[in-house]
N, C-alpha and C. Protein backbone atom coordinates (compact mmCIF):
# COMPACT_ATOMS: atom_id res chain seq x y z
N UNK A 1 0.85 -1.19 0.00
CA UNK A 1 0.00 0.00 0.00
C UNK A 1 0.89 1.24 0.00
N UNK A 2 0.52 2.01 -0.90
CA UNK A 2 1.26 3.90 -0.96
C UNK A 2 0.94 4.43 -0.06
N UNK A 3 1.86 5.38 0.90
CA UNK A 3 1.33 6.33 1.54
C UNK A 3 1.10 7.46 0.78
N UNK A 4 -0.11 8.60 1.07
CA UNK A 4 -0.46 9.46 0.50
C UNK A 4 0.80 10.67 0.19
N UNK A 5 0.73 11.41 -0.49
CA UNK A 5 2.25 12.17 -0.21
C UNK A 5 1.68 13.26 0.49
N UNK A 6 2.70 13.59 0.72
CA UNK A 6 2.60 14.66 2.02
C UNK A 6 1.78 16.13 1.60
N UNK A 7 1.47 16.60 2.62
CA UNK A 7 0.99 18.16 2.04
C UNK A 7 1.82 19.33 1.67
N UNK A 8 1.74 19.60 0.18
CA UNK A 8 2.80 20.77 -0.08
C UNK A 8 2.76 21.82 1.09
N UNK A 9 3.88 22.28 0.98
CA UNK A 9 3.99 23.73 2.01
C UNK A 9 2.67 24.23 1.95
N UNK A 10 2.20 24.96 2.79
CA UNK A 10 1.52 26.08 2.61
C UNK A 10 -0.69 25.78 2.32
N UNK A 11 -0.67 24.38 2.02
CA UNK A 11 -1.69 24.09 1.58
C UNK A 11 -2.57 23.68 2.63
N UNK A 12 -3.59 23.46 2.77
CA UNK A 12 -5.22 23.17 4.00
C UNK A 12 -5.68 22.31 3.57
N UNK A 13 -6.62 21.19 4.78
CA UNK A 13 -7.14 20.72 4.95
C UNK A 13 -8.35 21.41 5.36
N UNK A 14 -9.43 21.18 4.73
CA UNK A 14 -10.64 21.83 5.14
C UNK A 14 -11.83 20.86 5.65
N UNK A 15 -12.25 21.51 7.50
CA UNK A 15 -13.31 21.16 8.28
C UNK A 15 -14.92 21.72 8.46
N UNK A 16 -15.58 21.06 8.41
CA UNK A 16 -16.70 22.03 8.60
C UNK A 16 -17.37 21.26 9.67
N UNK A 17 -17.83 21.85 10.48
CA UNK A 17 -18.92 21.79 11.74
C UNK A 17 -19.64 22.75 12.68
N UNK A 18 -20.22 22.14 13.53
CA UNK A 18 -20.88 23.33 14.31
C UNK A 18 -19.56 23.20 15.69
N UNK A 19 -19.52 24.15 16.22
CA UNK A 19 -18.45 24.74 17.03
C UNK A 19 -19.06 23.82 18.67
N UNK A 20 -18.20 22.93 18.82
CA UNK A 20 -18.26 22.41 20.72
C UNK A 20 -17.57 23.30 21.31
N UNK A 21 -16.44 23.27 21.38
CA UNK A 21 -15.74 24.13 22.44
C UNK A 21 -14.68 25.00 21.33
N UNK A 22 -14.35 25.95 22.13
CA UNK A 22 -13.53 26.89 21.73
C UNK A 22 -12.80 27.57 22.70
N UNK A 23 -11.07 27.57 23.22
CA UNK A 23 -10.64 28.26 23.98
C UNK A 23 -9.44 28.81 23.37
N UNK A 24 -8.12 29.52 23.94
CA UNK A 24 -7.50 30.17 23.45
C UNK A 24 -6.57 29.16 22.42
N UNK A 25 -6.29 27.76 22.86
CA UNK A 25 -5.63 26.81 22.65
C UNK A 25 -6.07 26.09 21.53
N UNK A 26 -7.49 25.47 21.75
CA UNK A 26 -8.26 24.88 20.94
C UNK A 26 -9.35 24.89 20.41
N UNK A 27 -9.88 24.45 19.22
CA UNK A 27 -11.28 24.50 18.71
C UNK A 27 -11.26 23.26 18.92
N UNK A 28 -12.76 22.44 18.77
CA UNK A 28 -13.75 21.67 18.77
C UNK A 28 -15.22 21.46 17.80
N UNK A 29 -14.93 20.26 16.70
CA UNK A 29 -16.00 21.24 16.02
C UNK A 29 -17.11 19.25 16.03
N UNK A 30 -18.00 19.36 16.09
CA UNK A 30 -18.67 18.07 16.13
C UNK A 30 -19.23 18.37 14.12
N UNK A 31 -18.35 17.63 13.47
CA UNK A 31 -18.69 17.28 12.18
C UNK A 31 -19.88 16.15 12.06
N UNK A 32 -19.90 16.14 10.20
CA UNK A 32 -20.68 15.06 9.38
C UNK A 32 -20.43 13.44 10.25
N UNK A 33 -19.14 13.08 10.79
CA UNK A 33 -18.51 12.11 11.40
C UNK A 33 -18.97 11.94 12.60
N UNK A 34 -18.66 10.20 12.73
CA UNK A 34 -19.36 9.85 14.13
C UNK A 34 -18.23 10.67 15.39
N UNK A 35 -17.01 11.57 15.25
CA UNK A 35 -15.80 11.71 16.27
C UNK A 35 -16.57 13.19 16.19
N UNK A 36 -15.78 13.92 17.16
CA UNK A 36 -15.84 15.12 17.06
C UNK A 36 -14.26 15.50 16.24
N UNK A 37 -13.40 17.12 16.03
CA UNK A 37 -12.52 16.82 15.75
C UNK A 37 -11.85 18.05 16.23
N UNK A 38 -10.49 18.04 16.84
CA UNK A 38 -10.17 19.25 17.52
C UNK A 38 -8.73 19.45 16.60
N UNK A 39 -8.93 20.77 17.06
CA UNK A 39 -7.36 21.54 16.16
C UNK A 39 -6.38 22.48 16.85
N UNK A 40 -5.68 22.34 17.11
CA UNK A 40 -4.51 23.50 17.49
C UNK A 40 -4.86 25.00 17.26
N UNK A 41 -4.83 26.17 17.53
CA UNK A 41 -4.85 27.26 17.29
C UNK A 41 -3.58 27.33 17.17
N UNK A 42 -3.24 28.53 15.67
CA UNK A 42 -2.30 28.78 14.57
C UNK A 42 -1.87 30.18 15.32
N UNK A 43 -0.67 30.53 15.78
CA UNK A 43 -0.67 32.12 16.45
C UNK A 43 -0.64 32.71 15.47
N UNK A 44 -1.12 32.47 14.66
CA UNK A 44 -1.71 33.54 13.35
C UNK A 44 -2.55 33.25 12.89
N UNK A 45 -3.97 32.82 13.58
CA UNK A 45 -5.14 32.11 13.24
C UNK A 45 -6.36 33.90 12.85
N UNK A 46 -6.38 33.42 11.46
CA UNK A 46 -7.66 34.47 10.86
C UNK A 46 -9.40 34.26 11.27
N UNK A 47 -9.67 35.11 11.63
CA UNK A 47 -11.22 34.91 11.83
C UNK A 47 -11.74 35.55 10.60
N UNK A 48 -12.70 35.11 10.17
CA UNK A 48 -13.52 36.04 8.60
C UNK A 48 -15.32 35.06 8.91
N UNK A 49 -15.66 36.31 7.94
CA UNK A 49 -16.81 35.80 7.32
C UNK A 49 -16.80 35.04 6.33
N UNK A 50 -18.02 34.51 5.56
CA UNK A 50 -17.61 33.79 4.30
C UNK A 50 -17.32 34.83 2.96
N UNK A 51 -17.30 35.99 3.63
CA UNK A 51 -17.12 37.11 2.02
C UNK A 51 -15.63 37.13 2.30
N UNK A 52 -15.03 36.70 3.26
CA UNK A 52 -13.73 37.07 3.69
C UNK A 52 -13.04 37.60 4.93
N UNK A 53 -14.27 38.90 4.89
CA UNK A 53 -14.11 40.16 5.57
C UNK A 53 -13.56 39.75 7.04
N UNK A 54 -12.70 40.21 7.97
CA UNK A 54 -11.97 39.95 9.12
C UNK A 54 -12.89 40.05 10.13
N UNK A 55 -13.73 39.20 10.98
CA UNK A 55 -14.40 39.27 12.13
C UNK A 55 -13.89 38.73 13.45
N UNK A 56 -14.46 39.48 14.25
CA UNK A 56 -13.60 39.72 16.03
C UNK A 56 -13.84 37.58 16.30
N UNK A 57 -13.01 37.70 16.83
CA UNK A 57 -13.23 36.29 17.64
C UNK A 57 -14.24 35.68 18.47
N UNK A 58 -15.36 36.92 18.86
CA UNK A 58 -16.35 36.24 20.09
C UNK A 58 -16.88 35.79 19.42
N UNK A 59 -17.63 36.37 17.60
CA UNK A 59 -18.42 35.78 16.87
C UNK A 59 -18.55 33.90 16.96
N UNK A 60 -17.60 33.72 17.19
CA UNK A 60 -17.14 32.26 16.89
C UNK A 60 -17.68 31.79 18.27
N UNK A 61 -17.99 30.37 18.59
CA UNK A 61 -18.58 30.04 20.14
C UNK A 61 -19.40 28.39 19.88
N UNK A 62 -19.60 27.94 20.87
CA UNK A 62 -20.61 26.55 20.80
C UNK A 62 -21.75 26.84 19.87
N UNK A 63 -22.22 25.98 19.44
CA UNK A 63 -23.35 26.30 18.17
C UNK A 63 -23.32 26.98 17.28
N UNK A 64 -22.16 27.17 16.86
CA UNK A 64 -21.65 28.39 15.71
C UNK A 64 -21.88 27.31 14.33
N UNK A 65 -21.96 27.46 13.51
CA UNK A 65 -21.42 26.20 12.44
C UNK A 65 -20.44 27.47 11.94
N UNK A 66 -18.97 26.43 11.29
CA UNK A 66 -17.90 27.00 10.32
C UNK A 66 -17.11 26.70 9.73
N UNK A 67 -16.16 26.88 8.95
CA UNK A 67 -15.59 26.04 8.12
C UNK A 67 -14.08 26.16 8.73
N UNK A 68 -13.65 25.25 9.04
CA UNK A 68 -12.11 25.46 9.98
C UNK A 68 -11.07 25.03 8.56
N UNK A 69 -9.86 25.80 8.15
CA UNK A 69 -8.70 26.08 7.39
C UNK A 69 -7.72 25.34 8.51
N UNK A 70 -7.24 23.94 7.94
CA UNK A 70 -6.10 23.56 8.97
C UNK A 70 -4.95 22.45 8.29
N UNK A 71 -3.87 22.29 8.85
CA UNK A 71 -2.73 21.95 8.17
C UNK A 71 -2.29 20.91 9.71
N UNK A 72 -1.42 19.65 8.80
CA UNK A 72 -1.41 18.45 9.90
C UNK A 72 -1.98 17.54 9.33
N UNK A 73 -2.01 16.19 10.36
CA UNK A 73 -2.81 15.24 10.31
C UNK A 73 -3.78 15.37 11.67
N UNK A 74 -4.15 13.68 11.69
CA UNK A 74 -4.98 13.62 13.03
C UNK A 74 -4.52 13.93 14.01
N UNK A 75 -2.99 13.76 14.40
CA UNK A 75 -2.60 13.85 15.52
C UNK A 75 -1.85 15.36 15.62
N UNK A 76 -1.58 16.09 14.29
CA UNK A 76 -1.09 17.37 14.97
C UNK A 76 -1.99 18.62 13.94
N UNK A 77 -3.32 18.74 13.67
CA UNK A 77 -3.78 19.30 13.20
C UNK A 77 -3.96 20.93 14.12
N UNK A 78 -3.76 21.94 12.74
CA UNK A 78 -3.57 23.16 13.30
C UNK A 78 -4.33 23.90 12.63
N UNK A 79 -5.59 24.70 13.31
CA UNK A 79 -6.08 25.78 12.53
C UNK A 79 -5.40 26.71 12.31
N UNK A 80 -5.75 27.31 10.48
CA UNK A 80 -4.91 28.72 10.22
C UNK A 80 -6.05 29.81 10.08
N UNK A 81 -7.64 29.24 9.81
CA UNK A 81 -8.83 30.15 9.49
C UNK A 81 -9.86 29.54 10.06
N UNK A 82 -10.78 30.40 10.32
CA UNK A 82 -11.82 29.64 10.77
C UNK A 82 -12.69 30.92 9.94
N UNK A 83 -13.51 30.25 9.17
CA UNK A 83 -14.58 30.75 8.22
C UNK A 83 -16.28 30.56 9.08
N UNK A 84 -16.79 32.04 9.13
CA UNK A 84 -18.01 31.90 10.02
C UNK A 84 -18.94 31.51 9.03
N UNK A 85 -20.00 30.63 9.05
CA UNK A 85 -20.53 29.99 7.92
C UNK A 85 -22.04 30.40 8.33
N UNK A 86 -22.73 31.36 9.66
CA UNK A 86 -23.72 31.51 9.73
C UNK A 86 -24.38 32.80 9.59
């Protein structure tokens, strides 16, 4: 069996769910999947709307749905965006 090749520099993995937890450290997002799935915060992690536009961080919270921008695998996945999807 091939392993997949690796992720070029610079490129995302893209999450979407509604928001479980959220602290300075970590997100939490309960996806399509029977797991939930958590991510690292990026110290250069972007908040936006879906037009783009840069929104404050409280927006984001439990019951949020959004689209999380992250780089890694399972075990060291790191958000770089979190896209507000509501």
């Amino acid at each position: 069996m091939v392993a997949p090749p690796p992720n070029p520099a610079g490129s995302s993995n893209i999450a979407s769910g509604t928001v479980v937890e959220l602290t300075a450290e970590t997100i939490t997002l309960k996806t399509s999947g029977p797991n939930t799935m958590s991510f690292a915060m990026s110290k250069s992690i972007q908040y936006v709307d879906k037009k783009g536009r840069k929104i404050k961080k409280q927006r984001i919270g439990p019951g949020v749905q959004v689209r999380v921008y992250f780089q890694g695998n399972e075990d060291t996945r790191t958000a770089n965006r979190i896209v507000l999807e509501g």
